[in-house]
PDB file of N, CA and C in Angstrom:
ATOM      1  N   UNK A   1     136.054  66.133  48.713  1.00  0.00           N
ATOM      2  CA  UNK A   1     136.676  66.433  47.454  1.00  0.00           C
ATOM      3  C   UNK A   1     137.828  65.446  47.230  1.00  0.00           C
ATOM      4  N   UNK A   2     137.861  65.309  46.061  1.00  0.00           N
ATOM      5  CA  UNK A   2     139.219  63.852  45.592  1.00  0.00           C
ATOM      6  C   UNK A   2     140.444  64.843  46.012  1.00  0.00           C
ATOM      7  N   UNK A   3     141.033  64.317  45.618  1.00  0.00           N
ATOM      8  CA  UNK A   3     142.567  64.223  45.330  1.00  0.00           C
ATOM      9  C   UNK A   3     142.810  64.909  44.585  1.00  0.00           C
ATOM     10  N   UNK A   4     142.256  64.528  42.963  1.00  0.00           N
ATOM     11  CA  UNK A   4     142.077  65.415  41.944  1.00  0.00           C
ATOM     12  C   UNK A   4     141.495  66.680  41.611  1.00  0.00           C
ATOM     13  N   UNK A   5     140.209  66.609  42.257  1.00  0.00           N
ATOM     14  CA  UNK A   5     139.398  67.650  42.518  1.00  0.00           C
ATOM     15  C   UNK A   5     140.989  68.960  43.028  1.00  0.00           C
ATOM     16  N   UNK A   6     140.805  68.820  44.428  1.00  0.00           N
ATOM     17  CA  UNK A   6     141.888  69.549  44.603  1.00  0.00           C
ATOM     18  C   UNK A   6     143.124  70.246  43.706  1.00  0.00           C
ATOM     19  N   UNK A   7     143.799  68.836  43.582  1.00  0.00           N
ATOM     20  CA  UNK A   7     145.036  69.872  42.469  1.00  0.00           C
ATOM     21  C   UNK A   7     144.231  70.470  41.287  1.00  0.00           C
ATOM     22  N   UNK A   8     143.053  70.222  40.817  1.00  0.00           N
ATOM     23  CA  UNK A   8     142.862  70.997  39.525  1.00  0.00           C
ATOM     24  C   UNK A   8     142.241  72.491  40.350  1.00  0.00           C
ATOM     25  N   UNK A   9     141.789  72.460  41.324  1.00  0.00           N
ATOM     26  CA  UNK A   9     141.166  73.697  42.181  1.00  0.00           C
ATOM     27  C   UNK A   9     142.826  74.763  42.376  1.00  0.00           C
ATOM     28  N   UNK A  10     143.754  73.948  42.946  1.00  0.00           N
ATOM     29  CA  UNK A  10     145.154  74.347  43.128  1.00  0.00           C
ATOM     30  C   UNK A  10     145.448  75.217  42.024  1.00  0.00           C
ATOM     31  N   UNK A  11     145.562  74.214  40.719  1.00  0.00           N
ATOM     32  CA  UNK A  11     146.189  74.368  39.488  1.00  0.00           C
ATOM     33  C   UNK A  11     145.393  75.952  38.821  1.00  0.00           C
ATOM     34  N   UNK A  12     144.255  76.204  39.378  1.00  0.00           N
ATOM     35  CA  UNK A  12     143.067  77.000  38.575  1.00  0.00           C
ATOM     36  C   UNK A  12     143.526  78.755  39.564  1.00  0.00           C
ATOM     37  N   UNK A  13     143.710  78.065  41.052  1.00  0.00           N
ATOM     38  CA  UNK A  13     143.902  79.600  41.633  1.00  0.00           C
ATOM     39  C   UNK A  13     145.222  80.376  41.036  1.00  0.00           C
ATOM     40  N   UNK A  14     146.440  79.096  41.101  1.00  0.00           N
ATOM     41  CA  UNK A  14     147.695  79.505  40.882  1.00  0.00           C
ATOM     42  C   UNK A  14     147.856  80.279  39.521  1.00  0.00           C
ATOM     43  N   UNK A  15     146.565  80.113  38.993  1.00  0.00           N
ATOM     44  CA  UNK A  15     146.742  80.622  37.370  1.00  0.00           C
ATOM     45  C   UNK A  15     146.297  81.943  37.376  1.00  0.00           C
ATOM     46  N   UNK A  16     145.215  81.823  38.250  1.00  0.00           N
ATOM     47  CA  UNK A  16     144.428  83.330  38.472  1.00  0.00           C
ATOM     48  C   UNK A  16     145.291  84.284  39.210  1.00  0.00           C
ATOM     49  N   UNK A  17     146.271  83.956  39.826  1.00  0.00           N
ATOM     50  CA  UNK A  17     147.124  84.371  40.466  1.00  0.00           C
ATOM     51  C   UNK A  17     148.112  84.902  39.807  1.00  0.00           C
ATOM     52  N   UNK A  18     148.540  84.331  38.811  1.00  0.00           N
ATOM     53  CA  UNK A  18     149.854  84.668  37.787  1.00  0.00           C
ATOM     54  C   UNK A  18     149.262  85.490  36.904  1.00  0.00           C
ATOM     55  N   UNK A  19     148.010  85.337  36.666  1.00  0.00           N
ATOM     56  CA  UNK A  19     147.392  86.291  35.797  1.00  0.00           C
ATOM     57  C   UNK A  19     147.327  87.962  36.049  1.00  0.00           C
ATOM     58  N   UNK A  20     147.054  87.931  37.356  1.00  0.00           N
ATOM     59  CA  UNK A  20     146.125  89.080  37.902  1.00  0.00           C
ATOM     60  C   UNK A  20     148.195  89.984  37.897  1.00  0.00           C
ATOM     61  N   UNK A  21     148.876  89.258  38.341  1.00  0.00           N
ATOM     62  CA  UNK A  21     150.346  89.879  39.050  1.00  0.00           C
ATOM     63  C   UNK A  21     151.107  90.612  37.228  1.00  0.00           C
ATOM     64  N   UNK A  22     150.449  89.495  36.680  1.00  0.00           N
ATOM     65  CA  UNK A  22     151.161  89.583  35.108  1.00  0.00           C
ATOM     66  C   UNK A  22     150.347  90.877  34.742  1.00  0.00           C
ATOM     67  N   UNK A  23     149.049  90.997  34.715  1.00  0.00           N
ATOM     68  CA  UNK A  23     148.590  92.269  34.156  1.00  0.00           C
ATOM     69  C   UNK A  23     148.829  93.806  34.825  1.00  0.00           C
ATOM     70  N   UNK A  24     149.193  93.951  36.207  1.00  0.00           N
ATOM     71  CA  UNK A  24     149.898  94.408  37.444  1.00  0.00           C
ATOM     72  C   UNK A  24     151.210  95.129  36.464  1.00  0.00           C
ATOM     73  N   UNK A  25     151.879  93.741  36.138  1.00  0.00           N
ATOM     74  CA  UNK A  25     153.299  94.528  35.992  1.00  0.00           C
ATOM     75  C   UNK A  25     152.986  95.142  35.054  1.00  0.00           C
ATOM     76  N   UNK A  26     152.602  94.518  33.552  1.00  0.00           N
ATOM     77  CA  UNK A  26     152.266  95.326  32.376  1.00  0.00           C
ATOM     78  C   UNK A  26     151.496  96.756  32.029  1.00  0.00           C
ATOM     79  N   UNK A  27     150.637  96.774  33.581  1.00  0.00           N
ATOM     80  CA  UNK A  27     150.381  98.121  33.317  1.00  0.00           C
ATOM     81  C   UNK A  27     150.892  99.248  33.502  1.00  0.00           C
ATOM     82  N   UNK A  28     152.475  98.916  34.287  1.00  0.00           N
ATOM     83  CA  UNK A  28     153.123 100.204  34.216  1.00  0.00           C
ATOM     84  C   UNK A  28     154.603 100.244  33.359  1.00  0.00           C
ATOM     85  N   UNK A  29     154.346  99.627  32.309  1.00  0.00           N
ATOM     86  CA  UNK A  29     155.113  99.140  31.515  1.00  0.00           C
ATOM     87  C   UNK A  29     155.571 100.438  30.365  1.00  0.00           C
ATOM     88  N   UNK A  30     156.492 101.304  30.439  1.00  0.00           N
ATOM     89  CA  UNK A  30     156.927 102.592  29.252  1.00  0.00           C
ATOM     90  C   UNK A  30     155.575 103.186  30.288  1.00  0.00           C
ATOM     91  N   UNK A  31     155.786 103.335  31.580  1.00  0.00           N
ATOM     92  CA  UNK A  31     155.358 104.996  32.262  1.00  0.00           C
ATOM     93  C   UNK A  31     156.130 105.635  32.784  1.00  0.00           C
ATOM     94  N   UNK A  32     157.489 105.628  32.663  1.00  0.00           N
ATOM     95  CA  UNK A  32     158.427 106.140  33.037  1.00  0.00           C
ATOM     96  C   UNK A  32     157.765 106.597  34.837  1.00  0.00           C
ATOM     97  N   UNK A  33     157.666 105.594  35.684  1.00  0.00           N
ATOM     98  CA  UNK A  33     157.205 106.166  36.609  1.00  0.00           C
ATOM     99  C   UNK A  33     156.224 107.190  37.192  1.00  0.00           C
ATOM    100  N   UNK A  34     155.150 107.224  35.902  1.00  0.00           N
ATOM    101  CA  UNK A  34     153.727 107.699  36.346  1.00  0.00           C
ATOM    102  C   UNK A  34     154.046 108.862  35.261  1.00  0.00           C
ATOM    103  N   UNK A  35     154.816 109.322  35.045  1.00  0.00           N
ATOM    104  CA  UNK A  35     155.180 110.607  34.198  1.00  0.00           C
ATOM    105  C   UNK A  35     154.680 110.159  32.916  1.00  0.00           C
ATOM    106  N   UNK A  36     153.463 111.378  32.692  1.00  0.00           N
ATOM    107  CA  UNK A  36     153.145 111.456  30.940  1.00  0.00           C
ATOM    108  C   UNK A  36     153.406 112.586  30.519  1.00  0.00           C
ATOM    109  N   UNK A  37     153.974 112.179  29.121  1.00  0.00           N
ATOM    110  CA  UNK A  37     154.539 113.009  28.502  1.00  0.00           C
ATOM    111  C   UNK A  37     155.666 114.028  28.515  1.00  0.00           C
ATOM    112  N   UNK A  38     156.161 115.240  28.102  1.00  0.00           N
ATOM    113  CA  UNK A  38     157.462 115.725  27.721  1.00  0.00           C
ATOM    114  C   UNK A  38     158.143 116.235  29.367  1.00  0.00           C
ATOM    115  N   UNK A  39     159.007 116.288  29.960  1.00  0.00           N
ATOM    116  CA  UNK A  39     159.213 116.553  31.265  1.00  0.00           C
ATOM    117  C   UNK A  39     159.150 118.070  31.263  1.00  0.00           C
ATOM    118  N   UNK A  40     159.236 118.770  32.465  1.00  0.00           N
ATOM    119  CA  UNK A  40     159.054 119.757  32.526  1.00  0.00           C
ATOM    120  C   UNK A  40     159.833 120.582  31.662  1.00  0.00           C
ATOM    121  N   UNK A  41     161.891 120.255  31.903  1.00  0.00           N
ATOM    122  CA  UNK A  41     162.979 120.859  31.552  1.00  0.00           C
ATOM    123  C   UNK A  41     162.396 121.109  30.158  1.00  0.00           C
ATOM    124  N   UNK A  42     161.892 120.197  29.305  1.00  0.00           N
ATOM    125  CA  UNK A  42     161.873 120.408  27.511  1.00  0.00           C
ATOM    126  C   UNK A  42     160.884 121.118  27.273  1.00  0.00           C
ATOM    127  N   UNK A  43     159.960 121.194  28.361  1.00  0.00           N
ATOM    128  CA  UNK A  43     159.036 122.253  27.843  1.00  0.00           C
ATOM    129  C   UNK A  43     159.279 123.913  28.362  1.00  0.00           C
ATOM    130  N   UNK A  44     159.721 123.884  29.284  1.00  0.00           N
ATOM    131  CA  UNK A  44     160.197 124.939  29.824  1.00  0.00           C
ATOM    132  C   UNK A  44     161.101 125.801  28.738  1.00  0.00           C
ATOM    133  N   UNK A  45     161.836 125.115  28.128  1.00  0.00           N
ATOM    134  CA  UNK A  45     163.353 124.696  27.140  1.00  0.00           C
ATOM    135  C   UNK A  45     162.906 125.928  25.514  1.00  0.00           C
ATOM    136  N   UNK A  46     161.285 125.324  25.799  1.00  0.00           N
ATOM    137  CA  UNK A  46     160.709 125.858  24.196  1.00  0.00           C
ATOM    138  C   UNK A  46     160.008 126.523  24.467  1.00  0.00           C
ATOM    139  N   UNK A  47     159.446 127.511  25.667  1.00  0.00           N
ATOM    140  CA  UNK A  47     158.887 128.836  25.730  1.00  0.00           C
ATOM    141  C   UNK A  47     159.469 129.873  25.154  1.00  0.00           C
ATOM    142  N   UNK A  48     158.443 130.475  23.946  1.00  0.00           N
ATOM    143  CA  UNK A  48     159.054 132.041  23.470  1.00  0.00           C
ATOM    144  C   UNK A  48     159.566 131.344  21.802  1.00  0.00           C
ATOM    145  N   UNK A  49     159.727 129.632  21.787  1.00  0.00           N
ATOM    146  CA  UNK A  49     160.279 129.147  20.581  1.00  0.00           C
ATOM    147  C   UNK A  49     158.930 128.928  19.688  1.00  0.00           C
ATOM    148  N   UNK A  50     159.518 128.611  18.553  1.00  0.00           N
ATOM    149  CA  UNK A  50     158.875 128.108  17.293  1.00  0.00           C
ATOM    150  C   UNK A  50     159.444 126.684  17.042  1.00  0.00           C
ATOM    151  N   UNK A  51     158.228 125.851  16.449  1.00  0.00           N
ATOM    152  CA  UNK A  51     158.804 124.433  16.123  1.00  0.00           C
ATOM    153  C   UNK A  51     159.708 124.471  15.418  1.00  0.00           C
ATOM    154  N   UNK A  52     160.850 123.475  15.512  1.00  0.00           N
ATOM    155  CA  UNK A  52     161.876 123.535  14.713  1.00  0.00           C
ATOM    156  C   UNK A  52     162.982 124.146  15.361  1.00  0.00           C
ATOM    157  N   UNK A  53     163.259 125.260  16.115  1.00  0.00           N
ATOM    158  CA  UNK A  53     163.972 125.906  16.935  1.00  0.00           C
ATOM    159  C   UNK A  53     164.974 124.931  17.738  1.00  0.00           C
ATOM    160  N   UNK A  54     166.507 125.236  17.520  1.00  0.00           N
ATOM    161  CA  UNK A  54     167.222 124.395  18.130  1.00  0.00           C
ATOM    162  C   UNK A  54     167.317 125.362  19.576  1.00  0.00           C
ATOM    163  N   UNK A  55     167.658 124.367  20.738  1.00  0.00           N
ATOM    164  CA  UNK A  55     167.735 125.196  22.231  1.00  0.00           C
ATOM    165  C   UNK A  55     168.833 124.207  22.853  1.00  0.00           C
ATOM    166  N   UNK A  56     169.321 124.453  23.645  1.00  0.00           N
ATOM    167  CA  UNK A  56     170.143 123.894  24.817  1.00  0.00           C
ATOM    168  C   UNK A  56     169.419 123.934  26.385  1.00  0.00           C
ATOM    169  N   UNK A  57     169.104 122.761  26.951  1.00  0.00           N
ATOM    170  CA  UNK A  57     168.716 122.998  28.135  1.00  0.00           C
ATOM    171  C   UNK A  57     169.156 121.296  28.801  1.00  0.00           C
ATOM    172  N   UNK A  58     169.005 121.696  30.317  1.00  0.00           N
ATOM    173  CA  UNK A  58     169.344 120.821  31.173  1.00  0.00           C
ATOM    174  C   UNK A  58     168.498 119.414  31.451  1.00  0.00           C
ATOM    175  N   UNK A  59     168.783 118.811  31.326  1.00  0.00           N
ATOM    176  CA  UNK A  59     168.195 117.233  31.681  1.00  0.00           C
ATOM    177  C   UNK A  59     168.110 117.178  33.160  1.00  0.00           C
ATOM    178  N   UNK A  60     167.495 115.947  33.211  1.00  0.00           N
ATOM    179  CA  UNK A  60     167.281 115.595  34.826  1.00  0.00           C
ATOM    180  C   UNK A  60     167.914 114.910  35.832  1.00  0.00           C
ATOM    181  N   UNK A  61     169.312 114.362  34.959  1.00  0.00           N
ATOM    182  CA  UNK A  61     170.664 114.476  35.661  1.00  0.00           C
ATOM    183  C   UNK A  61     171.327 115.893  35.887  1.00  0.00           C
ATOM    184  N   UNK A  62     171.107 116.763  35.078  1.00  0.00           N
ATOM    185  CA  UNK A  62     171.831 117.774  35.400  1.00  0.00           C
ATOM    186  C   UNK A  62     172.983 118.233  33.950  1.00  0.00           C
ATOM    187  N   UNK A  63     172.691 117.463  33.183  1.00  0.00           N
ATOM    188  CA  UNK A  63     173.452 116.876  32.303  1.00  0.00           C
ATOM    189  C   UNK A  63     172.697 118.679  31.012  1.00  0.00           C
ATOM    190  N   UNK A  64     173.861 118.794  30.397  1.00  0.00           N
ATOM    191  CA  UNK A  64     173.609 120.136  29.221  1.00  0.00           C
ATOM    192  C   UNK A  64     173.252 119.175  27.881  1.00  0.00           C
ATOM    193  N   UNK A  65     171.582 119.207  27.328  1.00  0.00           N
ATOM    194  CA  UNK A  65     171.179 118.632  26.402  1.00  0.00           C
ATOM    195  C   UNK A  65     171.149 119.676  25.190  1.00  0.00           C
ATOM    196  N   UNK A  66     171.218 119.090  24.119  1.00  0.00           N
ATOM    197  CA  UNK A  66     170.818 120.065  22.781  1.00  0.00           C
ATOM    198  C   UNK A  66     170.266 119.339  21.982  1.00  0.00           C
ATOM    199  N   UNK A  67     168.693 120.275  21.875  1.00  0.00           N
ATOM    200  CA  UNK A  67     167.500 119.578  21.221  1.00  0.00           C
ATOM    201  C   UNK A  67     167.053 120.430  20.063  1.00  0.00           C
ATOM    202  N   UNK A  68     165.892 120.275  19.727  1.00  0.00           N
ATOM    203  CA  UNK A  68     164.993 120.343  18.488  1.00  0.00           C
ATOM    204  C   UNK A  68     163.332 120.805  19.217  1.00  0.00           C
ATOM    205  N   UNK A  69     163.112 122.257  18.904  1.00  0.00           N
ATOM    206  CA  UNK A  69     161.636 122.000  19.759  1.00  0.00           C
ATOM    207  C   UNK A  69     160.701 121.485  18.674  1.00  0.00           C
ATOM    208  N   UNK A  70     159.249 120.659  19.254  1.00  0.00           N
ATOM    209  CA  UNK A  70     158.937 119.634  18.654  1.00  0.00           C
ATOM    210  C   UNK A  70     157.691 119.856  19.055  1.00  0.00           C
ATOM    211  N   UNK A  71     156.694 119.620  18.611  1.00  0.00           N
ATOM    212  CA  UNK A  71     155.078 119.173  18.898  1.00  0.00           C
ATOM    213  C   UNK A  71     154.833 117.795  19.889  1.00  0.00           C
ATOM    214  N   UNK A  72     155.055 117.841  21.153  1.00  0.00           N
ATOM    215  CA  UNK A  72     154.698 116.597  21.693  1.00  0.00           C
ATOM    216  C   UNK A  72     153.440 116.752  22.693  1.00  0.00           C
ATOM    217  N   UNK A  73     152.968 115.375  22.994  1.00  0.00           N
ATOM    218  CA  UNK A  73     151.649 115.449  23.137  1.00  0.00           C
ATOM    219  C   UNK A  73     150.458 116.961  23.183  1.00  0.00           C
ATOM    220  N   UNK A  74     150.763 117.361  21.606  1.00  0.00           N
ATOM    221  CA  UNK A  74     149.669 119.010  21.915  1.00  0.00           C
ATOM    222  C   UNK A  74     150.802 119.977  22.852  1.00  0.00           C
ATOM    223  N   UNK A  75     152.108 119.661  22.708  1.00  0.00           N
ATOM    224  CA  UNK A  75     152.647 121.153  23.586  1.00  0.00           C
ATOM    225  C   UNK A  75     154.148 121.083  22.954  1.00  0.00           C
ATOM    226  N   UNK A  76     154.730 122.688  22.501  1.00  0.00           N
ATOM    227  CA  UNK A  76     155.814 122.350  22.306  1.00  0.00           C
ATOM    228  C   UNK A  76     156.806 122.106  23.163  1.00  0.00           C
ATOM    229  N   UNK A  77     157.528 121.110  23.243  1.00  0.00           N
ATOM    230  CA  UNK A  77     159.034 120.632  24.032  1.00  0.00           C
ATOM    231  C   UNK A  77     159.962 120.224  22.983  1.00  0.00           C
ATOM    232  N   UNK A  78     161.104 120.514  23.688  1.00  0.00           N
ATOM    233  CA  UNK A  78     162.545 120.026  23.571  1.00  0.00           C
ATOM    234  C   UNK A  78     162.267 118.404  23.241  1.00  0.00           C
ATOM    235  N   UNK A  79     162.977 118.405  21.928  1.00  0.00           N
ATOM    236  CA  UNK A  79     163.790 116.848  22.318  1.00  0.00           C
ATOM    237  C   UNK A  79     164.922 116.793  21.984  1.00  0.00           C
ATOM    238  N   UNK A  80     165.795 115.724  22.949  1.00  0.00           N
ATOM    239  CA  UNK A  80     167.174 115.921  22.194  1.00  0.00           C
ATOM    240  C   UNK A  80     167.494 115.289  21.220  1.00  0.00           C
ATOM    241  N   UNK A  81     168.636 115.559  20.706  1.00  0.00           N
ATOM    242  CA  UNK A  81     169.100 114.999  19.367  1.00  0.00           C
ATOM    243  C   UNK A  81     169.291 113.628  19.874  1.00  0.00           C
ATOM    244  N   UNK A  82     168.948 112.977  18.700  1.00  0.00           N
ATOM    245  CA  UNK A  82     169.495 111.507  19.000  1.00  0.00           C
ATOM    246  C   UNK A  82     168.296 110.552  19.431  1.00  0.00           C
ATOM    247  N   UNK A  83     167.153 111.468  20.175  1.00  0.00           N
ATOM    248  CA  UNK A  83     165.986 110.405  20.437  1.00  0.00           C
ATOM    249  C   UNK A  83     165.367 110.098  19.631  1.00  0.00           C
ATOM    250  N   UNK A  84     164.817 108.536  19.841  1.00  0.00           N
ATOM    251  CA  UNK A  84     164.246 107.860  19.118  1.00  0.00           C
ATOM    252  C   UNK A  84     162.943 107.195  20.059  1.00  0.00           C
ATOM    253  N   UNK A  85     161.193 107.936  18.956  1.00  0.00           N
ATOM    254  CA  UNK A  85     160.393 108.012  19.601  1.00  0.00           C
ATOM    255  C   UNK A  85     160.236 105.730  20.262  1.00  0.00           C
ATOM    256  N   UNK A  86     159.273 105.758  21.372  1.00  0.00           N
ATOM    257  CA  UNK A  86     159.055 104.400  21.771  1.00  0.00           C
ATOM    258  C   UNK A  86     158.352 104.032  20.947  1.00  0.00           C
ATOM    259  N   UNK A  87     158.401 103.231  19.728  1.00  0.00           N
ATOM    260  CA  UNK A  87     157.699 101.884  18.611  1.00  0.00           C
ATOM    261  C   UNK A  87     156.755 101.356  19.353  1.00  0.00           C
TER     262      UNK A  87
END
């Protein structure tokens, strides 16, 4: 094999390489760490509620939230004031 041969063989893995790592990262890209959908606390938050229903409940710092119960993915949960869904 040339010279050339080579670096374009080089040039071709290194790409397949950047490729495969690039689609890797992007797929866990807004999964908040494997977690889909509303966390437990907000749904827990809106048992016994009606949409629309304001509630107070705890976040996952520990932190006292005050939300809005809401239709999210097919279940009602809490959201708090102020969120703004991911575009």
């Amino acid at each position: 094999m040339t010279k050339k041969g080579i670096v374009k063989t080089m040039v071709l893995v290194m790409l397949l390489a950047m490729m495969s790592v690039s689609a890797c990262a992007n797929s866990d890209r807004g999964n908040r760490g494997g977690q889909q959908g509303p966390p437990p606390e907000a749904i827990k938050a809106c048992e016994g509620k009606q949409e629309g229903d304001k509630v107070t409940f705890e976040g996952r710092g520990g932190e006292s939230l005050s939300g809005t119960c809401q239709s999210v993915d097919d279940q009602l949960a809490a959201v708090p004031e102020g969120h703004r869904s991911p575009q």
